[in-house]
C-alpha atoms as a PDB file:
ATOM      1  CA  UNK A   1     -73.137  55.915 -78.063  1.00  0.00           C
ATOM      2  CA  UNK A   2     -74.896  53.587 -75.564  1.00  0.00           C
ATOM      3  CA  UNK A   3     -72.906  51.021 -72.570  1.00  0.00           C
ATOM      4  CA  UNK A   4     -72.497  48.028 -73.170  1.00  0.00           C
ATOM      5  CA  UNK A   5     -75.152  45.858 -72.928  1.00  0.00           C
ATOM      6  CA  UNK A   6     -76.294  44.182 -69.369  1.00  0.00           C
ATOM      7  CA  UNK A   7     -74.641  40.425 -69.094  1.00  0.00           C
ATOM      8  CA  UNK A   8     -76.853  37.721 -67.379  1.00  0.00           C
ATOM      9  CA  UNK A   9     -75.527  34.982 -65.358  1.00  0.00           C
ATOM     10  CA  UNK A  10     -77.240  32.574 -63.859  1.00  0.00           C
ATOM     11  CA  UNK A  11     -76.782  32.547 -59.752  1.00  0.00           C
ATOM     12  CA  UNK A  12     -78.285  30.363 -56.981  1.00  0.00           C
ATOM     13  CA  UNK A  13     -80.590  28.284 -59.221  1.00  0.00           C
ATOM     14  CA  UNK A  14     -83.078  29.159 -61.250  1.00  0.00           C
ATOM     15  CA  UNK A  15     -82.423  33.174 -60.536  1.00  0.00           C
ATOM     16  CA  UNK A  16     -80.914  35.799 -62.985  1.00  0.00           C
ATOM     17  CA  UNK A  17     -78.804  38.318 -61.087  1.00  0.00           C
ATOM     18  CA  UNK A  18     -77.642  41.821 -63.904  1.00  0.00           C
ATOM     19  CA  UNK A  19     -74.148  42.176 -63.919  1.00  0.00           C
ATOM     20  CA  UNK A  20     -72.608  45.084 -65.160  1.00  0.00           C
ATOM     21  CA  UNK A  21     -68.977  46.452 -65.282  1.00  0.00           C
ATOM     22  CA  UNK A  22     -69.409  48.365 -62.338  1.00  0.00           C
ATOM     23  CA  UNK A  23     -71.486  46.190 -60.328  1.00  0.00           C
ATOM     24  CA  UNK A  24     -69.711  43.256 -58.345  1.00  0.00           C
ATOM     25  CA  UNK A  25     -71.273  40.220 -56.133  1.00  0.00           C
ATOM     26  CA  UNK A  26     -70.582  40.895 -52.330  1.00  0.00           C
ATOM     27  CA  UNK A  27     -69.090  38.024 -50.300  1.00  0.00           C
ATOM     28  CA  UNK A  28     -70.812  36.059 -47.631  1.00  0.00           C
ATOM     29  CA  UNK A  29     -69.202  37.829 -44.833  1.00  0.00           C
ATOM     30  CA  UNK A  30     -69.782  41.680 -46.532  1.00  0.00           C
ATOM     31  CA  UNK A  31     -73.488  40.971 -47.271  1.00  0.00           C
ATOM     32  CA  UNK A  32     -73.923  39.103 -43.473  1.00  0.00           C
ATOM     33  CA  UNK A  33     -72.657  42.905 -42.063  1.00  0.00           C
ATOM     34  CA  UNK A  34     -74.905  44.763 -44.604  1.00  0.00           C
ATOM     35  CA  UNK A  35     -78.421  42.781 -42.882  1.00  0.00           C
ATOM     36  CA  UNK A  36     -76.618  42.665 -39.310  1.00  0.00           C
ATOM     37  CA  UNK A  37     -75.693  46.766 -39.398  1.00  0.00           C
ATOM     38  CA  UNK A  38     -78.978  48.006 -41.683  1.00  0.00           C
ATOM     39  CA  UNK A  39     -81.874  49.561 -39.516  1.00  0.00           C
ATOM     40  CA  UNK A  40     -84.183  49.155 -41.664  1.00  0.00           C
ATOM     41  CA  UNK A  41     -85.052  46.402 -43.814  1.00  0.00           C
ATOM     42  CA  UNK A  42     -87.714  45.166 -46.716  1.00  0.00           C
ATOM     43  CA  UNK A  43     -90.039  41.734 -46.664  1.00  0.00           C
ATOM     44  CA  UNK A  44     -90.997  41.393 -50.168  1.00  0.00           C
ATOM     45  CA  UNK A  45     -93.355  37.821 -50.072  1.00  0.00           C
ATOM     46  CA  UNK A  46     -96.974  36.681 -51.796  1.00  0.00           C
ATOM     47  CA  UNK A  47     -99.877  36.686 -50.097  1.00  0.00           C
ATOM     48  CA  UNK A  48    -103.219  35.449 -51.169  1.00  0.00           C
ATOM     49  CA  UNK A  49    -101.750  35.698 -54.863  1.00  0.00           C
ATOM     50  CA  UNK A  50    -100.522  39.453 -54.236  1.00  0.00           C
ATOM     51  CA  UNK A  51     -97.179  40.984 -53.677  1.00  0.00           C
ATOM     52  CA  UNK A  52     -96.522  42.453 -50.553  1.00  0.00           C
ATOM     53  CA  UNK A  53     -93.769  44.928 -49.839  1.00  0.00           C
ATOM     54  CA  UNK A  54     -93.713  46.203 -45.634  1.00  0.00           C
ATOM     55  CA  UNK A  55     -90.572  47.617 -44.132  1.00  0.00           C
ATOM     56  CA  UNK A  56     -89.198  45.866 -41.172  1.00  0.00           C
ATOM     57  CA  UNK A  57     -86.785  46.564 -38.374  1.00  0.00           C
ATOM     58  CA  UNK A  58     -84.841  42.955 -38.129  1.00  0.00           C
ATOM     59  CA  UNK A  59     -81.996  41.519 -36.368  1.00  0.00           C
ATOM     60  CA  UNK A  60     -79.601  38.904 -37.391  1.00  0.00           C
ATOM     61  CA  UNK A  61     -79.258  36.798 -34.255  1.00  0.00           C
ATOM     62  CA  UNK A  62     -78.952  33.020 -33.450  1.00  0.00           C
ATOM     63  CA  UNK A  63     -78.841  31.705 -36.849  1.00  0.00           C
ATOM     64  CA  UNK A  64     -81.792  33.906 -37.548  1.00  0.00           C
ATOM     65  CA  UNK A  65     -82.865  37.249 -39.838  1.00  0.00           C
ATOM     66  CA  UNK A  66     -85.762  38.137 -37.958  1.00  0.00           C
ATOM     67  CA  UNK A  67     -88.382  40.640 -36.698  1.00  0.00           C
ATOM     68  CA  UNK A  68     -91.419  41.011 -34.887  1.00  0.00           C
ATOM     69  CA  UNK A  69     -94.656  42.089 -35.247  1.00  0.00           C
ATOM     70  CA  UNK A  70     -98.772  41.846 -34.178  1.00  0.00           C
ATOM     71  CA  UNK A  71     -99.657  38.324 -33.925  1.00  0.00           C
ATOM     72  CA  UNK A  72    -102.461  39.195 -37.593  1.00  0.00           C
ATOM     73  CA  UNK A  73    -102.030  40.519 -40.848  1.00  0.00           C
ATOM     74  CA  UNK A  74    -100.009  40.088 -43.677  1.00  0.00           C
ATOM     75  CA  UNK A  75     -96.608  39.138 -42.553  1.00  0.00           C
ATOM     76  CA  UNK A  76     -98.811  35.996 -40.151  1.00  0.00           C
ATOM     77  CA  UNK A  77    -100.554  35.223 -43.488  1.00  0.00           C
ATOM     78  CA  UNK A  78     -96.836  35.022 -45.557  1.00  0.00           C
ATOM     79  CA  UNK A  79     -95.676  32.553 -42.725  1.00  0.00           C
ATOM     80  CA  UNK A  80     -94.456  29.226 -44.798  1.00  0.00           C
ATOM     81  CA  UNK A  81     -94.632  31.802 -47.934  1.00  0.00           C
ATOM     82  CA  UNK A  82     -90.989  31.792 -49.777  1.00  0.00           C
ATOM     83  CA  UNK A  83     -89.839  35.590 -49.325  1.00  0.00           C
ATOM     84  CA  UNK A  84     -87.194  37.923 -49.313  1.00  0.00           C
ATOM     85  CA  UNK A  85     -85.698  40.003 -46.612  1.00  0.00           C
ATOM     86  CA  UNK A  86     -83.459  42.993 -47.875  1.00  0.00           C
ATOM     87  CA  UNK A  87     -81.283  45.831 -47.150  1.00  0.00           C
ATOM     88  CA  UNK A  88     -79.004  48.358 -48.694  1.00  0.00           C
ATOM     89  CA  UNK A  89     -76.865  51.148 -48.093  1.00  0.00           C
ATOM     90  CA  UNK A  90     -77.217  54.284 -50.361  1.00  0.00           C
ATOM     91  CA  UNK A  91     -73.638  55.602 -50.500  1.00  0.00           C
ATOM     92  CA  UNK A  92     -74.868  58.658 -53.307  1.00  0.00           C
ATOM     93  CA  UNK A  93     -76.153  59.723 -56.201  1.00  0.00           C
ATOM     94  CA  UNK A  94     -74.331  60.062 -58.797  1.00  0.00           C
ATOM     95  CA  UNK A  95     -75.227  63.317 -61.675  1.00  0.00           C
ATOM     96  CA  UNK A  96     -75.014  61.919 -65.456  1.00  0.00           C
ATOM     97  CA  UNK A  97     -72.609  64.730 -66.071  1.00  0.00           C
ATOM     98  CA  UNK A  98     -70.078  62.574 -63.849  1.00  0.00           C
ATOM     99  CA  UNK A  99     -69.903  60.123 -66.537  1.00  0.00           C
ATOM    100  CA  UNK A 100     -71.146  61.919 -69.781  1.00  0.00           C
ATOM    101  CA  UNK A 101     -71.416  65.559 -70.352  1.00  0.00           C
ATOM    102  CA  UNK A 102     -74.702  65.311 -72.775  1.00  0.00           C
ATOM    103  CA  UNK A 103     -76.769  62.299 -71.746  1.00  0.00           C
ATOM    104  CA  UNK A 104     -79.112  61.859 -69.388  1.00  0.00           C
ATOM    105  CA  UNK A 105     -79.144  58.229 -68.440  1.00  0.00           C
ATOM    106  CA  UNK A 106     -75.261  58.048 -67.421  1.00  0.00           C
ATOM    107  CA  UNK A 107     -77.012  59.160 -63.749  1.00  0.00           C
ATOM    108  CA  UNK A 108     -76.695  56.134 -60.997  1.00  0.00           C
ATOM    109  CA  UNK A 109     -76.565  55.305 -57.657  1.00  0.00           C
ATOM    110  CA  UNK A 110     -73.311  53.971 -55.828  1.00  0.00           C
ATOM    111  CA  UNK A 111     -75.200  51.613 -53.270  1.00  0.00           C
ATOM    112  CA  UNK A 112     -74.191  47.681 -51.673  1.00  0.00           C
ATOM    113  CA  UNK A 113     -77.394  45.559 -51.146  1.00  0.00           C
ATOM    114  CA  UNK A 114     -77.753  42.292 -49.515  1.00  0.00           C
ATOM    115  CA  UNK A 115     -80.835  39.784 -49.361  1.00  0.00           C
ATOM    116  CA  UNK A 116     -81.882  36.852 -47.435  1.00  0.00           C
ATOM    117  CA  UNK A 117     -84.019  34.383 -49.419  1.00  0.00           C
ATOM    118  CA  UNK A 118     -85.873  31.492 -48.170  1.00  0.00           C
ATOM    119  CA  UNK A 119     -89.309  30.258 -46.298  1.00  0.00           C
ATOM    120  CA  UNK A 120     -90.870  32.726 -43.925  1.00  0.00           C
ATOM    121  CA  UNK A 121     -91.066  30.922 -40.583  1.00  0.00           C
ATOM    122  CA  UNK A 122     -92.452  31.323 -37.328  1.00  0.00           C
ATOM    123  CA  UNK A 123     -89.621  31.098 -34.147  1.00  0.00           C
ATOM    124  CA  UNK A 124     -92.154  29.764 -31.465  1.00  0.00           C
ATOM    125  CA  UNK A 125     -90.014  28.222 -28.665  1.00  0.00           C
ATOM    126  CA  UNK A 126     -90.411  30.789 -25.928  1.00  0.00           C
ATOM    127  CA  UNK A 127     -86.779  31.199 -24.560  1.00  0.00           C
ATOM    128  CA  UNK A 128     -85.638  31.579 -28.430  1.00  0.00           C
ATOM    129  CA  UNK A 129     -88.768  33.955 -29.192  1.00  0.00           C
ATOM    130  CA  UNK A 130     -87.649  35.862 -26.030  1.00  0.00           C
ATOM    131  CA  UNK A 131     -84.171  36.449 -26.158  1.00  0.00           C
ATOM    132  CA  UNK A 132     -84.573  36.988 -30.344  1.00  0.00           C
ATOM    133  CA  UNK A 133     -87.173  39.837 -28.731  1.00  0.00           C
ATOM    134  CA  UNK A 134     -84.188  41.153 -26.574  1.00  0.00           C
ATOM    135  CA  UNK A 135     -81.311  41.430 -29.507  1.00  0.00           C
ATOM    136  CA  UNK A 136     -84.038  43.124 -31.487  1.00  0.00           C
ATOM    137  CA  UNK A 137     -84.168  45.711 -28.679  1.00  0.00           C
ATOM    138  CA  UNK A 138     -80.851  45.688 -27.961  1.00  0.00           C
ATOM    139  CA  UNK A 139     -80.505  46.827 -31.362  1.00  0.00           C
ATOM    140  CA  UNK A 140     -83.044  49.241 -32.158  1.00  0.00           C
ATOM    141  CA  UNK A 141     -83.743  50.801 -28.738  1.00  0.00           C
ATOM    142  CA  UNK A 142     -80.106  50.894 -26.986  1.00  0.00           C
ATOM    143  CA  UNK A 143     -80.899  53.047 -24.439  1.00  0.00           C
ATOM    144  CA  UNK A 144     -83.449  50.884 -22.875  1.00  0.00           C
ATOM    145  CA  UNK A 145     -86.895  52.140 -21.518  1.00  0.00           C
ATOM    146  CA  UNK A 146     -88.959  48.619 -22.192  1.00  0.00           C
ATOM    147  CA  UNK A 147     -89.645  45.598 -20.284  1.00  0.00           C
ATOM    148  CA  UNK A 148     -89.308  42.463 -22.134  1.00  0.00           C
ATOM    149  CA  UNK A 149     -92.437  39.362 -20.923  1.00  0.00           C
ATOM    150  CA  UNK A 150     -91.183  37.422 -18.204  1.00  0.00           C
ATOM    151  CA  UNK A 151     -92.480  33.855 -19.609  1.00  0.00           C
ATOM    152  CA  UNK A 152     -92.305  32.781 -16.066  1.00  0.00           C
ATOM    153  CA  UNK A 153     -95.421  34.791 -15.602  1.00  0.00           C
ATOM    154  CA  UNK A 154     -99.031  33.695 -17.282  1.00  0.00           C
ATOM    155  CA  UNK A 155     -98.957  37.257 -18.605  1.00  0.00           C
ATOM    156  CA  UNK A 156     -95.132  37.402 -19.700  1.00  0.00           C
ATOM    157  CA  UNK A 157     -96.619  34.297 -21.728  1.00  0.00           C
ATOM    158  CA  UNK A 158     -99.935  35.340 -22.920  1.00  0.00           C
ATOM    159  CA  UNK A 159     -97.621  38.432 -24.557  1.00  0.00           C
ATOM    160  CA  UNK A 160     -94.915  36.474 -25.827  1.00  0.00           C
ATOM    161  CA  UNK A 161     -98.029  34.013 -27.532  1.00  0.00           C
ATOM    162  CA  UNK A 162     -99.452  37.105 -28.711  1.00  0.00           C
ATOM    163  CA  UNK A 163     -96.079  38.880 -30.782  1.00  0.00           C
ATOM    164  CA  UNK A 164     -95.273  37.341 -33.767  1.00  0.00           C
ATOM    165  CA  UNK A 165     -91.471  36.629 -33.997  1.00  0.00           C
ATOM    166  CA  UNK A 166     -91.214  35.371 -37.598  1.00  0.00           C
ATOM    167  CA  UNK A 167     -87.948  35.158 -40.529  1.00  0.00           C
ATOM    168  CA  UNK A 168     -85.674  33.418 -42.350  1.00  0.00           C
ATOM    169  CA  UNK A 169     -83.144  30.946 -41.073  1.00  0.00           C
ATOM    170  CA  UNK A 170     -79.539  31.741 -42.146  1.00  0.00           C
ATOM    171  CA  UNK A 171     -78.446  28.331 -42.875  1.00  0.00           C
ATOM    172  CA  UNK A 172     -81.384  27.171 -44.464  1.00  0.00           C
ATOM    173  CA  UNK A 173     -82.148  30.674 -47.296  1.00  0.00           C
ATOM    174  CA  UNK A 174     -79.437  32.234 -50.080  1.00  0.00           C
ATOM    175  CA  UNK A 175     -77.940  34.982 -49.169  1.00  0.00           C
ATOM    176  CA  UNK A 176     -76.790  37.533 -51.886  1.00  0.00           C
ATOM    177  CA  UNK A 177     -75.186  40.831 -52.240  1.00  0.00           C
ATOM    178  CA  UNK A 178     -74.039  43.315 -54.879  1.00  0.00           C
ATOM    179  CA  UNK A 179     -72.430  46.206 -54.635  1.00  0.00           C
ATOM    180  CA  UNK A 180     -71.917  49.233 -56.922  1.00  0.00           C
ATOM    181  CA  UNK A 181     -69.439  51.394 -55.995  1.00  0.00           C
ATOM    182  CA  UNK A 182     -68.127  52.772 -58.825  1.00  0.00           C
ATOM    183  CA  UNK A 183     -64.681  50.199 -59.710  1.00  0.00           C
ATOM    184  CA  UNK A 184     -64.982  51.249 -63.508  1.00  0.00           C
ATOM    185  CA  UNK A 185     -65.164  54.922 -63.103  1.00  0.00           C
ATOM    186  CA  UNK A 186     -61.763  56.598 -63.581  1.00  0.00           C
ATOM    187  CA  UNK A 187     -60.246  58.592 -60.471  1.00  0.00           C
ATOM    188  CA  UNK A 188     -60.541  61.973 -61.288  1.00  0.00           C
ATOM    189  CA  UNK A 189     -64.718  61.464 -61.838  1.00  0.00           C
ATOM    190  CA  UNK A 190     -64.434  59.281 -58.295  1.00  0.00           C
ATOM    191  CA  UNK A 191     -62.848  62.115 -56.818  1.00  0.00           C
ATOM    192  CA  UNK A 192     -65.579  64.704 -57.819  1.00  0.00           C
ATOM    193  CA  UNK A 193     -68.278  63.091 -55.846  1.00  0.00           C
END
């Protein structure tokens, strides 16, 4: 009467990652995209003992998943903090009655999700802080309208001194990604949705 039970495996160390019939592991490449391409993301770090949870608009760029933000506050206080940047795509709901006519907990969600794990660090060179500023408004404001600091200037440096720039180096975090996309559901119930 119920699925199967959840299988754990063990994945990048000491963390536990649910697998499930439907559920696969993204490759590097797939979950790279899935950061790159989302316009929104999640921080999830610890600060002063506490979770913290802020959404973020980030940019994968030199080596980097970053964003930017006021120079105080929580995501300055997580810097050197392990954390978690994440994203997902929410392809649809999906009713229980797709899967079982009677019960209730059959419902999902077809979704891929990809996350960045490592040490929250500060990008303070200028010319990388600077041009990591410019791909993250290439990227979320295409059409223009903004001036980015000239760091020739004192006050093109006083504002690049006072915006945090701040993420996770690539190279240096794990990078993971699952997808479920419904591989175990038969073709007639794929069709429906």
């Amino acid at each position: 009467i119920y699925p199967e039970p959840l299988h754990l495996s063990p994945a990048n160390g000491d963390s536990l990652l649910m697998e499930t019939p439907d559920v696969h592991h993204l490759d590097e490449l797939a979950a790279l995209t899935l950061l790159g391409d989302a316009h929104t993301h999640n921080l999830a770090t610890v600060v002063r003992g506490a979770p913290v949870l802020r959404p973020i608009h980030a940019v994968l760029a030199e080596g980097w998943l970053c964003f930017h933000s006021r120079g105080a506050g929580a995501k300055q206080e997580a810097l050197g903090q392990q954390a978690v940047i994440g994203a997902d795509d929410l392809i649809t709901e999906v009713p229980s009655y797709f899967r079982d006519a009677e019960r209730g907990c059959a419902a999902g969600t077809l979704y891929q999700s990809a996350q960045l794990t490592g040490r929250l660090e500060e990008v303070r060179e200028r010319e990388t802080k600077l041009r990591l500023l410019e791909a993250m408004m290439n990227k979320h404001q295409p059409e223009g309208r903004y001036t980015l600091p000239e760091p020739g200037s004192r006050r093109g440096q006083a504002e690049l001194d006072n915006v945090l720039v701040a993420g996770l180096r690539v190279e240096d975090s794990t990078l993971s990604g699952r997808a479920n996309l419904a591989r175990q559901a038969s073709d007639g119930a794929v069709a429906k949705l």
